[in-house]
Protein backbone atom coordinates (compact mmCIF):
# COMPACT_ATOMS: atom_id res chain seq x y z
CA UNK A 1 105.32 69.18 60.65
CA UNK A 2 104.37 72.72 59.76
CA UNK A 3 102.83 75.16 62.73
CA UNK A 4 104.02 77.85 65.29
CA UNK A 5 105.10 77.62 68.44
CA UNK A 6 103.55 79.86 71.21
CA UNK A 7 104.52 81.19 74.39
CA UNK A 8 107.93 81.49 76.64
CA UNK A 9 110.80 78.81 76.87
CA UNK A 10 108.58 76.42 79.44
CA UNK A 11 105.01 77.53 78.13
CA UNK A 12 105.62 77.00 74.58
CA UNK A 13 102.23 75.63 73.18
CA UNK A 14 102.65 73.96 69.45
CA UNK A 15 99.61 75.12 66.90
CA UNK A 16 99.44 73.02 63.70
CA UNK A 17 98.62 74.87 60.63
CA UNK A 18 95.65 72.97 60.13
CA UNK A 19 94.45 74.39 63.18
CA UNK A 20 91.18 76.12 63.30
CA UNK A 21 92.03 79.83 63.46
CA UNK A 22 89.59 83.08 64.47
CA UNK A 23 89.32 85.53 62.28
CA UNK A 24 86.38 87.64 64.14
CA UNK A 25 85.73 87.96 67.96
CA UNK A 26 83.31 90.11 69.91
CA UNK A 27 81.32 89.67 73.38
CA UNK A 28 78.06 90.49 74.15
CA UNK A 29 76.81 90.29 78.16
CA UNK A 30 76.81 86.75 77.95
CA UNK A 31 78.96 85.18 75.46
CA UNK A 32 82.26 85.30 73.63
CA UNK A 33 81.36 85.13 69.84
CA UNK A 34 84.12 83.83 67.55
CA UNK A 35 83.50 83.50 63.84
CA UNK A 36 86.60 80.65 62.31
CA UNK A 37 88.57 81.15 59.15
CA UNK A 38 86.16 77.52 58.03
CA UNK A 39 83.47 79.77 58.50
CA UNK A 40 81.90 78.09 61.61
CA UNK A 41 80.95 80.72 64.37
CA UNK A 42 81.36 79.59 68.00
CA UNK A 43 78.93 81.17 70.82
CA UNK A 44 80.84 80.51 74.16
CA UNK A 45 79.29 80.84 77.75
CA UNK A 46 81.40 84.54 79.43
CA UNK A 47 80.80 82.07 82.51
CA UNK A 48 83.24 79.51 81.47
CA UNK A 49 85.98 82.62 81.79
CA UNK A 50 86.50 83.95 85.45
CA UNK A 51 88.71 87.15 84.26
CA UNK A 52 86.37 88.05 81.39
CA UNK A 53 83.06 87.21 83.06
CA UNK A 54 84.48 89.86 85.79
CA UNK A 55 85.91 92.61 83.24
CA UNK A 56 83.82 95.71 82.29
CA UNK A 57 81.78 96.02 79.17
CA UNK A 58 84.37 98.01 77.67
CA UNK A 59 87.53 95.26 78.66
CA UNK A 60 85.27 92.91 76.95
CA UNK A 61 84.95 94.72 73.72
CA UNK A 62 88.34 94.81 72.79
CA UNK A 63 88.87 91.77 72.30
CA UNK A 64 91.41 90.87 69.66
CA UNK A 65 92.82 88.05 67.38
CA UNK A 66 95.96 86.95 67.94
CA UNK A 67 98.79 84.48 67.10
CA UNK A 68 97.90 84.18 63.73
CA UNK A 69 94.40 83.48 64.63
CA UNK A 70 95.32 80.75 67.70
CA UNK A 71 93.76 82.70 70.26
CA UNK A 72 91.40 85.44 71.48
CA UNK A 73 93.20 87.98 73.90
CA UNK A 74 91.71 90.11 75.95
CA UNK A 75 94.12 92.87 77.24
CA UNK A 76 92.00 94.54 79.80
CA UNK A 77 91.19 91.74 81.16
CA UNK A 78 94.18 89.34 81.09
CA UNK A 79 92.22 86.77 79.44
CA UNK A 80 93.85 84.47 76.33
CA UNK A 81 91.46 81.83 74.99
CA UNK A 82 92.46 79.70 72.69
CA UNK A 83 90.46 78.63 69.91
CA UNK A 84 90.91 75.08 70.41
CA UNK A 85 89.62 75.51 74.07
CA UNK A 86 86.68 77.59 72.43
CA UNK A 87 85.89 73.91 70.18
CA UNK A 88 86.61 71.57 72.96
CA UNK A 89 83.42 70.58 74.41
CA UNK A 90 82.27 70.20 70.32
CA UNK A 91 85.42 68.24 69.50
CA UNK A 92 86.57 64.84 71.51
CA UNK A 93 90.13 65.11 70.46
CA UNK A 94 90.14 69.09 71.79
CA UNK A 95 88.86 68.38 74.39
CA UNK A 96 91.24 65.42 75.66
CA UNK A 97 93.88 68.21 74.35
CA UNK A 98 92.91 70.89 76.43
CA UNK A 99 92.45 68.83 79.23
CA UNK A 100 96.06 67.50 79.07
CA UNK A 101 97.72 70.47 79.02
CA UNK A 102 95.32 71.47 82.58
CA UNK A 103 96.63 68.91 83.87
CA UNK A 104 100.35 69.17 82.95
CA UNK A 105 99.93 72.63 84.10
CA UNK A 106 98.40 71.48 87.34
CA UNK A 107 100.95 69.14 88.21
CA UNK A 108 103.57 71.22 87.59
CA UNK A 109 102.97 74.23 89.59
CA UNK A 110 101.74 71.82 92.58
CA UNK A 111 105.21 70.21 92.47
């Protein structure tokens, strides 16, 4: 199976190829606007994201692709989305996706 692999030894996130990638992402007051390599183009609540719904106008702006496309990263603001959390309340299996990794997460700095 063909992908990358993301993140340091204990954080490593697996991205399938197939994955839906950004190729565009800007904010405006209210929402993180992502336009996909598929050609769909995501408008995302800044409230869903605690670090970027706090960040200056200017943090928000420079928003940039990275990992291939796998994620939105917002220096200024310490904020990494990615894409497939962007799609998850539009896509069951995302969503169940995104959700277990939370959890895994959860669980693991609570041990």
């Amino acid at each position: 199976m063909a992908g990358v692999r993301l993140g340091s030894p204990g954080e490593t996130q697996y991205v399938p190829d197939n994955s839906p990638r950004a190729r565009m992402v800007r904010c405006t007051s209210t929402e993180i606007i992502v336009a996909l390599t598929d050609g769909r183009v995501l408008h995302t609540p800044i409230e869903w994201f605690d670090r970027l719904k706090a960040a200056s106008p200017k943090a928000r702006r420079r928003g940039t692709i990275s990992f291939g496309g796998a994620f939105v990263h917002f220096p200024d603001a310490g904020e990494d989305i990615s894409v497939e959390r962007l799609l998850a309340p539009h896509c069951p299996a995302c969503l169940a996706r995104v959700w277990r990794e939370h959890n895994r997460r959860t669980h693991r700095r609570a041990g």
